[in-house]
PDB file of N, CA and C in Angstrom:
ATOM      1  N   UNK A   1       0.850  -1.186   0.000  1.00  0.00           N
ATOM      2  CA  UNK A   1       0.000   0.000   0.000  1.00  0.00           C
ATOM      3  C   UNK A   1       0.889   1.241   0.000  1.00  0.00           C
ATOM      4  N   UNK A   2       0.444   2.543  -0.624  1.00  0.00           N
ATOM      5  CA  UNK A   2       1.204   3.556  -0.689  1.00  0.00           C
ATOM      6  C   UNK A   2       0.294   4.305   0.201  1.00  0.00           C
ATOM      7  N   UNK A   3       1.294   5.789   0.722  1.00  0.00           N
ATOM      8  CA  UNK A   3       0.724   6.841   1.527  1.00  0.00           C
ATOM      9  C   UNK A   3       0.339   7.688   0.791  1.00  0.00           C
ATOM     10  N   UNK A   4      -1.126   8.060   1.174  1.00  0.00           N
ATOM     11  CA  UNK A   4      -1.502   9.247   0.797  1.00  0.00           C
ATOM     12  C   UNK A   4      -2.314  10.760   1.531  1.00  0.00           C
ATOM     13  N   UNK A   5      -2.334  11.801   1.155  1.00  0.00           N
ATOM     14  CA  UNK A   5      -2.931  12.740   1.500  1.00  0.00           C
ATOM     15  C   UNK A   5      -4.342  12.920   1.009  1.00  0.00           C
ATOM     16  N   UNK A   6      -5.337  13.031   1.690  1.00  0.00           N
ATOM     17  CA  UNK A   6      -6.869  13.230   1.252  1.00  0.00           C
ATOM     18  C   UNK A   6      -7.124  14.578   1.909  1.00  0.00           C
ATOM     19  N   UNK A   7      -7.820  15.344   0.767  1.00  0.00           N
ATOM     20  CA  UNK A   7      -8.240  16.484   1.487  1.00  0.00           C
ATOM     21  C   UNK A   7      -9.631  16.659   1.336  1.00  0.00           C
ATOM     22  N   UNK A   8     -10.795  16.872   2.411  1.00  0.00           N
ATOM     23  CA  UNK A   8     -12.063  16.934   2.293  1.00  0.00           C
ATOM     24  C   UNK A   8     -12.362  18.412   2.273  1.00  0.00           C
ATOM     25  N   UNK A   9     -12.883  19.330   1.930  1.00  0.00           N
ATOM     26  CA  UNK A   9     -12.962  21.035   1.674  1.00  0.00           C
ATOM     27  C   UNK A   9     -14.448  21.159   2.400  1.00  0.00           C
ATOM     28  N   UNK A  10     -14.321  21.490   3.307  1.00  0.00           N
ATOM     29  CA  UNK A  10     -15.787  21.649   3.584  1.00  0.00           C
ATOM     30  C   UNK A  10     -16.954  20.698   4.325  1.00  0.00           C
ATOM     31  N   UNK A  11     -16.578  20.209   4.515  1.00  0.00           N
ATOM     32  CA  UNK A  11     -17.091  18.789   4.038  1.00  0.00           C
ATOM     33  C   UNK A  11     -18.441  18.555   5.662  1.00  0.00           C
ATOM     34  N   UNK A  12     -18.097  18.975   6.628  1.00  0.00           N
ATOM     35  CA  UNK A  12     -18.978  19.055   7.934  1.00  0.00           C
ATOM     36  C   UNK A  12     -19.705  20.513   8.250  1.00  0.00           C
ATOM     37  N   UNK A  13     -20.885  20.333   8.646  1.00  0.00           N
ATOM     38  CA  UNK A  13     -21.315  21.409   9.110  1.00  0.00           C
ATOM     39  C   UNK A  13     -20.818  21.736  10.921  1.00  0.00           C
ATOM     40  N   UNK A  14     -20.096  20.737  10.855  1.00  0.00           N
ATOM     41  CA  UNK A  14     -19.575  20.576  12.949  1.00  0.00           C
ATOM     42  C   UNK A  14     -19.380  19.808  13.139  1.00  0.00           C
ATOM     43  N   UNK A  15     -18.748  19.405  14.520  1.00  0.00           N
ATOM     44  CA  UNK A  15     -18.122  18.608  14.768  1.00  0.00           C
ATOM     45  C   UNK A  15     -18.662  17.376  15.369  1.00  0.00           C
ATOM     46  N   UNK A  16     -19.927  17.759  15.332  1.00  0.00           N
ATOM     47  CA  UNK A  16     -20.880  16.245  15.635  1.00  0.00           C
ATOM     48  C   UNK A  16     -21.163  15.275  13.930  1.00  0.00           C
ATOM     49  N   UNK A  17     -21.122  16.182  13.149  1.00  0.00           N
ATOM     50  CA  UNK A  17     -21.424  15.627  11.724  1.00  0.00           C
ATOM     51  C   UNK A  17     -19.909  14.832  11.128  1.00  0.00           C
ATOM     52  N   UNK A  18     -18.925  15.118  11.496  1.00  0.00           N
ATOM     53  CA  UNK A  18     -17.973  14.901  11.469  1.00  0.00           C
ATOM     54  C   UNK A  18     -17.343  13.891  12.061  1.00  0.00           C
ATOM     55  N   UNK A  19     -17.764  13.671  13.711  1.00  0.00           N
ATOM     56  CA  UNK A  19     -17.808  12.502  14.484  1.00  0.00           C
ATOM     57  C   UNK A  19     -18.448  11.586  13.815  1.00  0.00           C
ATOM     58  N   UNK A  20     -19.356  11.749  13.349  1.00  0.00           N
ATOM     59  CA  UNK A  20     -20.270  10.120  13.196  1.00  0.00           C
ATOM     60  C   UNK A  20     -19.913  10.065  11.509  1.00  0.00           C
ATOM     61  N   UNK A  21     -19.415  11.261  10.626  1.00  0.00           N
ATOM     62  CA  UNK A  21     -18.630  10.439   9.561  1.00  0.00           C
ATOM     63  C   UNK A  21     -17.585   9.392   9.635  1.00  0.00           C
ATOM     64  N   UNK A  22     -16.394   9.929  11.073  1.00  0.00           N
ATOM     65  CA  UNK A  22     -15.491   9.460  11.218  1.00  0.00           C
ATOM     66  C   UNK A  22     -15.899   8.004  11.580  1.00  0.00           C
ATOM     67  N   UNK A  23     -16.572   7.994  12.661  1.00  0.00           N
ATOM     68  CA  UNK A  23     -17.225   6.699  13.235  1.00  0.00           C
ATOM     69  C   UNK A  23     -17.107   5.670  11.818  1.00  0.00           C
ATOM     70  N   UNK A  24     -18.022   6.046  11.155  1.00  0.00           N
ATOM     71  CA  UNK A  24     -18.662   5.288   9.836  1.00  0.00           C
ATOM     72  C   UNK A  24     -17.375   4.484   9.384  1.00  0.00           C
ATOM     73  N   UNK A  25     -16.519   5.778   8.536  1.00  0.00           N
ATOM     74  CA  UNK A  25     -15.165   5.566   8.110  1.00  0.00           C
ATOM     75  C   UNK A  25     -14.515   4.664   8.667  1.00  0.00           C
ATOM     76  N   UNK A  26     -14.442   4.567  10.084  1.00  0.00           N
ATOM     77  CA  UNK A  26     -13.371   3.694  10.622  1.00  0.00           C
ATOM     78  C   UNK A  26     -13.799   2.237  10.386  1.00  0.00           C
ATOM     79  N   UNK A  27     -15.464   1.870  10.152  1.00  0.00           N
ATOM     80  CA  UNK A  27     -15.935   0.815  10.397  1.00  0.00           C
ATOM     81  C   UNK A  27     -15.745   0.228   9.108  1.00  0.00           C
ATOM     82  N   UNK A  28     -16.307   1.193   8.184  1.00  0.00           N
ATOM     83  CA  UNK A  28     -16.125   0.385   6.568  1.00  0.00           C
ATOM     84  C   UNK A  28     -14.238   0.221   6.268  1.00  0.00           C
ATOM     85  N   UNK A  29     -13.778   0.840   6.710  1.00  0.00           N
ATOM     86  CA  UNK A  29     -12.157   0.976   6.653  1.00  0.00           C
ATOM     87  C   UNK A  29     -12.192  -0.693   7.136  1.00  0.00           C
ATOM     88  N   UNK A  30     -12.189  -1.051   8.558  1.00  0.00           N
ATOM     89  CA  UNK A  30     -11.999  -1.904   9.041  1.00  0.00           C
ATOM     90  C   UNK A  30     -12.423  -3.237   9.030  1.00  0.00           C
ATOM     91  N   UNK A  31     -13.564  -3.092   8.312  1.00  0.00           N
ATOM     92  CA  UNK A  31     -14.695  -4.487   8.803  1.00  0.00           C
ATOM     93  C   UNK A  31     -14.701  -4.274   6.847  1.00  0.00           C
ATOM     94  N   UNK A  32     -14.596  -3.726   6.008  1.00  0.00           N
ATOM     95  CA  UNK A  32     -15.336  -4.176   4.630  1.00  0.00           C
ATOM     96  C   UNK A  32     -13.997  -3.690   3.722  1.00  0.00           C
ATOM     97  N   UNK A  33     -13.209  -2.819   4.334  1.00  0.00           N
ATOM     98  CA  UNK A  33     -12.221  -2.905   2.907  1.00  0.00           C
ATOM     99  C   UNK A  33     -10.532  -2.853   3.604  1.00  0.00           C
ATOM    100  N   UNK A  34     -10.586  -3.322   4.765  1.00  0.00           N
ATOM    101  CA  UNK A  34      -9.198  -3.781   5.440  1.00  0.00           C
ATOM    102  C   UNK A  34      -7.836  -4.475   4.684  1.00  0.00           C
ATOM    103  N   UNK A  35      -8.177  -4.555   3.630  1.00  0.00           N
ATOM    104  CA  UNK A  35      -6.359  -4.902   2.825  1.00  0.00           C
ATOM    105  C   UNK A  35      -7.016  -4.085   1.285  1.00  0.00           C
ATOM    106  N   UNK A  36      -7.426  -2.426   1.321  1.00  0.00           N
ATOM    107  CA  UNK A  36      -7.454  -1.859   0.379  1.00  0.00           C
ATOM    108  C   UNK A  36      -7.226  -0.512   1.045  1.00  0.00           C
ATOM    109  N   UNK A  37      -7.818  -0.206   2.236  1.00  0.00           N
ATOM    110  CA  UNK A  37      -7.542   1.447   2.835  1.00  0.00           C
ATOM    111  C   UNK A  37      -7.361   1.284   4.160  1.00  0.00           C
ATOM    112  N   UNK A  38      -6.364   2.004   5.014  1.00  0.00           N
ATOM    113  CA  UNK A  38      -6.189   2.054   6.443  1.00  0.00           C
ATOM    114  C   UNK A  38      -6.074   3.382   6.621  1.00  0.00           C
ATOM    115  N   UNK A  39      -6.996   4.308   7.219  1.00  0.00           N
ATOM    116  CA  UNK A  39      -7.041   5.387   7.754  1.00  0.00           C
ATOM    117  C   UNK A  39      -5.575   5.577   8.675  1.00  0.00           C
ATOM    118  N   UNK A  40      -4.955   6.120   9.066  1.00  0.00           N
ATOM    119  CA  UNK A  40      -3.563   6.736   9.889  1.00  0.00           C
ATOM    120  C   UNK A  40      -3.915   7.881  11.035  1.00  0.00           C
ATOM    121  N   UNK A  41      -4.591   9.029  10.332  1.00  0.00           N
ATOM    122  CA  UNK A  41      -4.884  10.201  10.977  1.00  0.00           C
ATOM    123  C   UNK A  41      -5.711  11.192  10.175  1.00  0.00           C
ATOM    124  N   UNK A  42      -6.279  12.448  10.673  1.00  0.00           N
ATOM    125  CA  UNK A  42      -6.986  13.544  10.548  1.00  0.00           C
ATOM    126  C   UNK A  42      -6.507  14.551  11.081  1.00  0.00           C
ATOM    127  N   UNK A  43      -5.964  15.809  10.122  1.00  0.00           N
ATOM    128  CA  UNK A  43      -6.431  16.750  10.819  1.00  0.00           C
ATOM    129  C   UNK A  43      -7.183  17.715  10.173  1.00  0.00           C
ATOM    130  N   UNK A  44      -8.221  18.454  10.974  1.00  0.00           N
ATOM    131  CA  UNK A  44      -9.472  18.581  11.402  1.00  0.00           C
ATOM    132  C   UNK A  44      -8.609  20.423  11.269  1.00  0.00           C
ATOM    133  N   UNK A  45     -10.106  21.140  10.149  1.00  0.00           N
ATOM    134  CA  UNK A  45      -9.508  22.425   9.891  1.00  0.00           C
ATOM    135  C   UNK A  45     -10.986  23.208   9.361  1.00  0.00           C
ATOM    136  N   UNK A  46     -10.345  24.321  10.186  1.00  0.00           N
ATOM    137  CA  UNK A  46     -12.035  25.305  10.360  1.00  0.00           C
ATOM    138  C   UNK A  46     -11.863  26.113   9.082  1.00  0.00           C
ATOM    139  N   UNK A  47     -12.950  25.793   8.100  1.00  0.00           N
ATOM    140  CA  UNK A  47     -12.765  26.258   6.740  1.00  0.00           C
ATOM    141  C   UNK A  47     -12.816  28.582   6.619  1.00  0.00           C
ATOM    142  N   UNK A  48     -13.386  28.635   5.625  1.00  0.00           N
ATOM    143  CA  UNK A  48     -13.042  30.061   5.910  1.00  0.00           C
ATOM    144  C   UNK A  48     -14.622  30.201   5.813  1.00  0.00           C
ATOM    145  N   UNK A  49     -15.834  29.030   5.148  1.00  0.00           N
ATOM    146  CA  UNK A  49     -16.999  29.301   5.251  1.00  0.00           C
ATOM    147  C   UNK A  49     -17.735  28.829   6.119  1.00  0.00           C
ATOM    148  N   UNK A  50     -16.753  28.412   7.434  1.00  0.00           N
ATOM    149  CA  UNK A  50     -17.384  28.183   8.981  1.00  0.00           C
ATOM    150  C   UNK A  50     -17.748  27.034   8.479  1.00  0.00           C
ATOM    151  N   UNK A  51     -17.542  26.233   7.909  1.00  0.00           N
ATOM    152  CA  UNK A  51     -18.003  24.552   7.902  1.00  0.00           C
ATOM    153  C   UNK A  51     -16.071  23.926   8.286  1.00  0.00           C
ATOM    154  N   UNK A  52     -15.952  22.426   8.778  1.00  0.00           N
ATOM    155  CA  UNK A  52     -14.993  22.191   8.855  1.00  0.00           C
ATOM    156  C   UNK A  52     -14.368  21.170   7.886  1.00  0.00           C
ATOM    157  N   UNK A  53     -13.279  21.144   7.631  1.00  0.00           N
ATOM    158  CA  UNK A  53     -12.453  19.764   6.460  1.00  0.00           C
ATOM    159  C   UNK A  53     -11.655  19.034   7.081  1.00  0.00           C
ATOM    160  N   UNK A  54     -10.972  18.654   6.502  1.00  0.00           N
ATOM    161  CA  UNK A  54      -9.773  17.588   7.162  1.00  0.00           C
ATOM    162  C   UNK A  54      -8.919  17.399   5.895  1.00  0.00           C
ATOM    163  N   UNK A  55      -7.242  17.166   6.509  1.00  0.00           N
ATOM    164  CA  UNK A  55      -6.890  16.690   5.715  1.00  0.00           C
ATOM    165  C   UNK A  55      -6.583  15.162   6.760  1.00  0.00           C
ATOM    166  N   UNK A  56      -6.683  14.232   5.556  1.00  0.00           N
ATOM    167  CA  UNK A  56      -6.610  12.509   6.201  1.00  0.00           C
ATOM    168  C   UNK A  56      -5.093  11.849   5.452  1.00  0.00           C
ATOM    169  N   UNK A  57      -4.659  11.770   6.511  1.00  0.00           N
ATOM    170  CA  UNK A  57      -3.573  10.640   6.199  1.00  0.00           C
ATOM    171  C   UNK A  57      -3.879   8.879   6.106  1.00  0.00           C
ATOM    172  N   UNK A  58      -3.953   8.404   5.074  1.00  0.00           N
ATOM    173  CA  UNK A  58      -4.337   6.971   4.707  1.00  0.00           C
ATOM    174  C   UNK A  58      -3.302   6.255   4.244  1.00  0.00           C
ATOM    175  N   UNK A  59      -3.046   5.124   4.314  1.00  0.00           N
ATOM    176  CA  UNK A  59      -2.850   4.203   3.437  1.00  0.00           C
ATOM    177  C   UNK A  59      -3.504   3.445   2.569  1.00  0.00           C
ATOM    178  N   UNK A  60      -2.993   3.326   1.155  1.00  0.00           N
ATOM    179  CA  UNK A  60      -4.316   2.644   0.094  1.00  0.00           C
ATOM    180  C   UNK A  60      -3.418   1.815  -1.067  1.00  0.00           C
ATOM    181  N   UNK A  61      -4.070   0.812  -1.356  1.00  0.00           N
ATOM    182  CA  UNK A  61      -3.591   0.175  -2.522  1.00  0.00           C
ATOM    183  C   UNK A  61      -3.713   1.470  -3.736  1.00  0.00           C
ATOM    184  N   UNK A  62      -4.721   2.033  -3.997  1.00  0.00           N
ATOM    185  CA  UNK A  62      -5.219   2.625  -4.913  1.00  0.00           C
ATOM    186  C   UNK A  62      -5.502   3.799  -4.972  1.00  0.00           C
ATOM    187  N   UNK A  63      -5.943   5.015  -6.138  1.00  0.00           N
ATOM    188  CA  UNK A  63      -6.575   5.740  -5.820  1.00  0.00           C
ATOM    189  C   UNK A  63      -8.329   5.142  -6.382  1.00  0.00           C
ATOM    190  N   UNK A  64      -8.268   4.602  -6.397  1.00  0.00           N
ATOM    191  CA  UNK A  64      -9.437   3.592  -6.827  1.00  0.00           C
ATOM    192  C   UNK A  64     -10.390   3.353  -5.208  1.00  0.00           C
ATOM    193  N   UNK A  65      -9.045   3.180  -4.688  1.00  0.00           N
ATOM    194  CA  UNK A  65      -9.465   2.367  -3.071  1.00  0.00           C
ATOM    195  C   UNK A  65     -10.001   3.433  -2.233  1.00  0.00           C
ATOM    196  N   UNK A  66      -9.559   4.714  -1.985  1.00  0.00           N
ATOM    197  CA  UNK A  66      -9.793   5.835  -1.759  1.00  0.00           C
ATOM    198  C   UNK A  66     -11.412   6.597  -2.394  1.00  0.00           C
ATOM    199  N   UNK A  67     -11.017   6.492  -3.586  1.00  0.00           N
ATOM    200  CA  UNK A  67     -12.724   7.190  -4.006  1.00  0.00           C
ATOM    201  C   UNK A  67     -13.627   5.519  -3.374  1.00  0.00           C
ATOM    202  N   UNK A  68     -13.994   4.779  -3.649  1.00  0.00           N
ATOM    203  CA  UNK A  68     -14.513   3.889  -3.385  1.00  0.00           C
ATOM    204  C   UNK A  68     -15.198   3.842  -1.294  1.00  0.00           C
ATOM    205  N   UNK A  69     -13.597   3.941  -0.500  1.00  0.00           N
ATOM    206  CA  UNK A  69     -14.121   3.717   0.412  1.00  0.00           C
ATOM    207  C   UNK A  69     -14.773   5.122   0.728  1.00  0.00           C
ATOM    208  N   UNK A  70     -14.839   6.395   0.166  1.00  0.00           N
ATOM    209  CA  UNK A  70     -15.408   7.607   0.679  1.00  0.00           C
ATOM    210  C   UNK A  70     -16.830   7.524   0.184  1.00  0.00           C
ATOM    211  N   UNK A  71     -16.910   6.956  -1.189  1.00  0.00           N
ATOM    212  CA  UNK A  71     -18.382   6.914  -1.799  1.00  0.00           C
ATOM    213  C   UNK A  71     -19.107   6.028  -0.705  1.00  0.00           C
ATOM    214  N   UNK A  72     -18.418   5.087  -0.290  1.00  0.00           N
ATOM    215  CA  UNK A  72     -19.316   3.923   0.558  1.00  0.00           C
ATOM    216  C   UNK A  72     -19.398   4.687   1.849  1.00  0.00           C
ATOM    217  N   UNK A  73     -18.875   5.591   2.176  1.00  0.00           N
ATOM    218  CA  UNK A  73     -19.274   6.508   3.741  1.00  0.00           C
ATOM    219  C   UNK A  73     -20.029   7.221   3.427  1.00  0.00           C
ATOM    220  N   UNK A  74     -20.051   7.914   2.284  1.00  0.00           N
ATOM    221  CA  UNK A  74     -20.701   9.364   1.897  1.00  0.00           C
ATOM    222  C   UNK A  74     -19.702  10.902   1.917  1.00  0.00           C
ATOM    223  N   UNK A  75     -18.638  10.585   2.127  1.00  0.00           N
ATOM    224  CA  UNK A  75     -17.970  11.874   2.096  1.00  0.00           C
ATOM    225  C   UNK A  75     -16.803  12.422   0.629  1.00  0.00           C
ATOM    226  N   UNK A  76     -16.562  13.325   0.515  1.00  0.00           N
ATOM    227  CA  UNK A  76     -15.732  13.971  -0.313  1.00  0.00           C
ATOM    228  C   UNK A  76     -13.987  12.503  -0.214  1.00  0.00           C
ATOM    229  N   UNK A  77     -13.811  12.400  -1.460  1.00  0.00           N
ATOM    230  CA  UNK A  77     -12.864  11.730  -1.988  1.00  0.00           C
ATOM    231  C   UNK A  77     -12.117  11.623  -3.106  1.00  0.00           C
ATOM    232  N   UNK A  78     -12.345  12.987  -3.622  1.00  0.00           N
ATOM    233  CA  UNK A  78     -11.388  12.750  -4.830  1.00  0.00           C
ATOM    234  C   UNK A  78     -10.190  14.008  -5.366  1.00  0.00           C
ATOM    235  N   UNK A  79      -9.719  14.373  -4.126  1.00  0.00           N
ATOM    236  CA  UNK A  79      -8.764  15.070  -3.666  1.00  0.00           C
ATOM    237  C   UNK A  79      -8.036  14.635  -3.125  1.00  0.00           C
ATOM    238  N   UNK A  80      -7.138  13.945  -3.563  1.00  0.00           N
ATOM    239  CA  UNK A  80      -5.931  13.154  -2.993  1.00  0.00           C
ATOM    240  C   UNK A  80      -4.832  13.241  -3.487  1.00  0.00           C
ATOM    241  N   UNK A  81      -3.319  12.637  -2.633  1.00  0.00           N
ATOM    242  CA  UNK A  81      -1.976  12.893  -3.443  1.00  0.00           C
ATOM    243  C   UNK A  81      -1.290  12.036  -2.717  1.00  0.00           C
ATOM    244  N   UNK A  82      -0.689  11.143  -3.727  1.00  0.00           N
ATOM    245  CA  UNK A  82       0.295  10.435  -3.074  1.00  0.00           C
ATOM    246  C   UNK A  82       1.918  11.283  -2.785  1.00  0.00           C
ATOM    247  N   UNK A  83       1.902  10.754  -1.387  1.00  0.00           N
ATOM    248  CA  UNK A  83       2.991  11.495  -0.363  1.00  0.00           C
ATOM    249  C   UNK A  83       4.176  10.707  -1.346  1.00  0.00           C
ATOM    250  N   UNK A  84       5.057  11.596  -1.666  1.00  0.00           N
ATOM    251  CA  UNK A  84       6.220  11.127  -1.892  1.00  0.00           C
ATOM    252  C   UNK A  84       7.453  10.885  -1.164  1.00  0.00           C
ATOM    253  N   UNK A  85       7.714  11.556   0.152  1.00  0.00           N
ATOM    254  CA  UNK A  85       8.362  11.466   1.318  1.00  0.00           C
ATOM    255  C   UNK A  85       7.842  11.979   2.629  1.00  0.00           C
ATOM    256  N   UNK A  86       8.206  11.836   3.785  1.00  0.00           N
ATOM    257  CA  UNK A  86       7.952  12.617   5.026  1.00  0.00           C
ATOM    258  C   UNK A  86       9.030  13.149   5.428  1.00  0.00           C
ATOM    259  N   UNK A  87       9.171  14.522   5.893  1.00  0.00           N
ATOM    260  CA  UNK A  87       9.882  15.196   6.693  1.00  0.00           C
ATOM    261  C   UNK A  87       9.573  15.611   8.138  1.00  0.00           C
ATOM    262  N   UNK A  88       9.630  14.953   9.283  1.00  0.00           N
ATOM    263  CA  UNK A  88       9.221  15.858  10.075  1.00  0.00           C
ATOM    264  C   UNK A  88      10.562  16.281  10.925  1.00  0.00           C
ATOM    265  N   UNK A  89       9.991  17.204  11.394  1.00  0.00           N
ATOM    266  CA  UNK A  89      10.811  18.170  12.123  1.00  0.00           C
ATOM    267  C   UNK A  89      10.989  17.980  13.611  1.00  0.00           C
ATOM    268  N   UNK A  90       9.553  17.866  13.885  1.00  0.00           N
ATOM    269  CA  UNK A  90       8.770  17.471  15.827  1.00  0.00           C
ATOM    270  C   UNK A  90       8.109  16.767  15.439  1.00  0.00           C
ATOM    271  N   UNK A  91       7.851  16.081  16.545  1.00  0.00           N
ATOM    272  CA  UNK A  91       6.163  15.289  16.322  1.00  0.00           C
ATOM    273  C   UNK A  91       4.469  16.368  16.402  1.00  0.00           C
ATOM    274  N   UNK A  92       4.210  15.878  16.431  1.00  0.00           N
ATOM    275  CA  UNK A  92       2.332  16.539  16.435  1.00  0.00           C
ATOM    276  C   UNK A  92       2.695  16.776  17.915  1.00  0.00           C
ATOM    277  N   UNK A  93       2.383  17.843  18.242  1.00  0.00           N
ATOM    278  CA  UNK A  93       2.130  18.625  19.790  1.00  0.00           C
ATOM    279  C   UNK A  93       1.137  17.793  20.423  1.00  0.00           C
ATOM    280  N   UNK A  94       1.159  17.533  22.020  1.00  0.00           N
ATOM    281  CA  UNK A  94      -0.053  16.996  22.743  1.00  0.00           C
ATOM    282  C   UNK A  94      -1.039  18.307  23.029  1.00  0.00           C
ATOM    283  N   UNK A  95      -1.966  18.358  23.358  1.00  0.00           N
ATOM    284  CA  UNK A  95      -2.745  18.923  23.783  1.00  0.00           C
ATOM    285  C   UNK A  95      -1.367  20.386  25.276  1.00  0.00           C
ATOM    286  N   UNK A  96      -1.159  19.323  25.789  1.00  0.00           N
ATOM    287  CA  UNK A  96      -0.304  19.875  26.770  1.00  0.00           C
ATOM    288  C   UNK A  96       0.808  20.749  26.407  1.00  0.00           C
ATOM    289  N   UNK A  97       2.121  19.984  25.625  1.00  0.00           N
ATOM    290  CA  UNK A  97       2.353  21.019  24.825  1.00  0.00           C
ATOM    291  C   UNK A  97       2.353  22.312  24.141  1.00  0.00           C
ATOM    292  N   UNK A  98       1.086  22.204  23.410  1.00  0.00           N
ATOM    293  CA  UNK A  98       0.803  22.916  22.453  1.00  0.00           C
ATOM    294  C   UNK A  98       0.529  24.582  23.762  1.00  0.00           C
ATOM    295  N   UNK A  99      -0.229  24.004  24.779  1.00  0.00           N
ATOM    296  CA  UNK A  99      -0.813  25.042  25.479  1.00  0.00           C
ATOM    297  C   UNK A  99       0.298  25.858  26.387  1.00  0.00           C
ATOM    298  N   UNK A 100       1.361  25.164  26.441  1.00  0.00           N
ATOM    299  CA  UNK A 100       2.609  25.836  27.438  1.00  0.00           C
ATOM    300  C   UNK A 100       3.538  26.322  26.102  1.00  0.00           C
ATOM    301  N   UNK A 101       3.205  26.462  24.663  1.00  0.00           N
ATOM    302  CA  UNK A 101       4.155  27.472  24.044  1.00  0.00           C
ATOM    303  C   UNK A 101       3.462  28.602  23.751  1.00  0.00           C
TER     304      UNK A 101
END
C-alpha cells in the first residue's frame, strides 16, 4: 500500500457531523475494505466558510481504493496525493504542549 494525503474542503457542518462520519469511516475501513484502505490520521480544519475539512492521512492500494471507500461513507474523496516522502521536524504537539508554548 502507498501513503496518501486526502483532502475533504468543507465537508462538515460541525463537529458532531464529522464525528459520526469518522465513526462510519473507521468501520467500513476496518470491517469491509481492510487490505485496500487504512485510515492513519486527521487533521481537522475550520474552513473560511465556517463549515470544517480535514486533511486525512491513509494508506491505500489505490486511488481507486480511496474514491470507493469515501463513496461507501458518503464523504468527499477525490482530492488526494500520493505522499512522496515525510519530513518531520517534531512530532504533532499533545494537547499539553501545544498550550505551554
Amino acid at each position: 500500500m502507498e501513503l496518501y494525503v486526502i483532502r475533504r474542503p468543507s465537508a462538515w457542518a460541525n463537529l458532531s457531523e464529522l464525528e459520526a462520519a469518522g465513526a462510519k469511516s473507521a468501520r467500513i475501513g476496518n470491517e469491509q475494505m481492510s487490505d485496500r484502505v487504512r485510515w492513519i490520521r486527521s487533521y481537522v480544519v475550520h474552513e473560511a466558510d465556517g463549515r470544517i475539512g480535514t486533511f486525512c492521512i491513509y494508506e491505500a492500494r489505490d486511488g481507486d481504493s480511496i474514491r470507493e471507500h469515501a463513496r461507501r461513507v458518503g464523504m468527499p474523496g477525490e482530492e488526494f496525493y500520493k505522499v512522496g516522502t515525510t519530513v518531520v521536524v517534531r512530532g504533532d504537539p499533545t494537547p499539553q504542549t501545544a498550550a505551554a508554548e
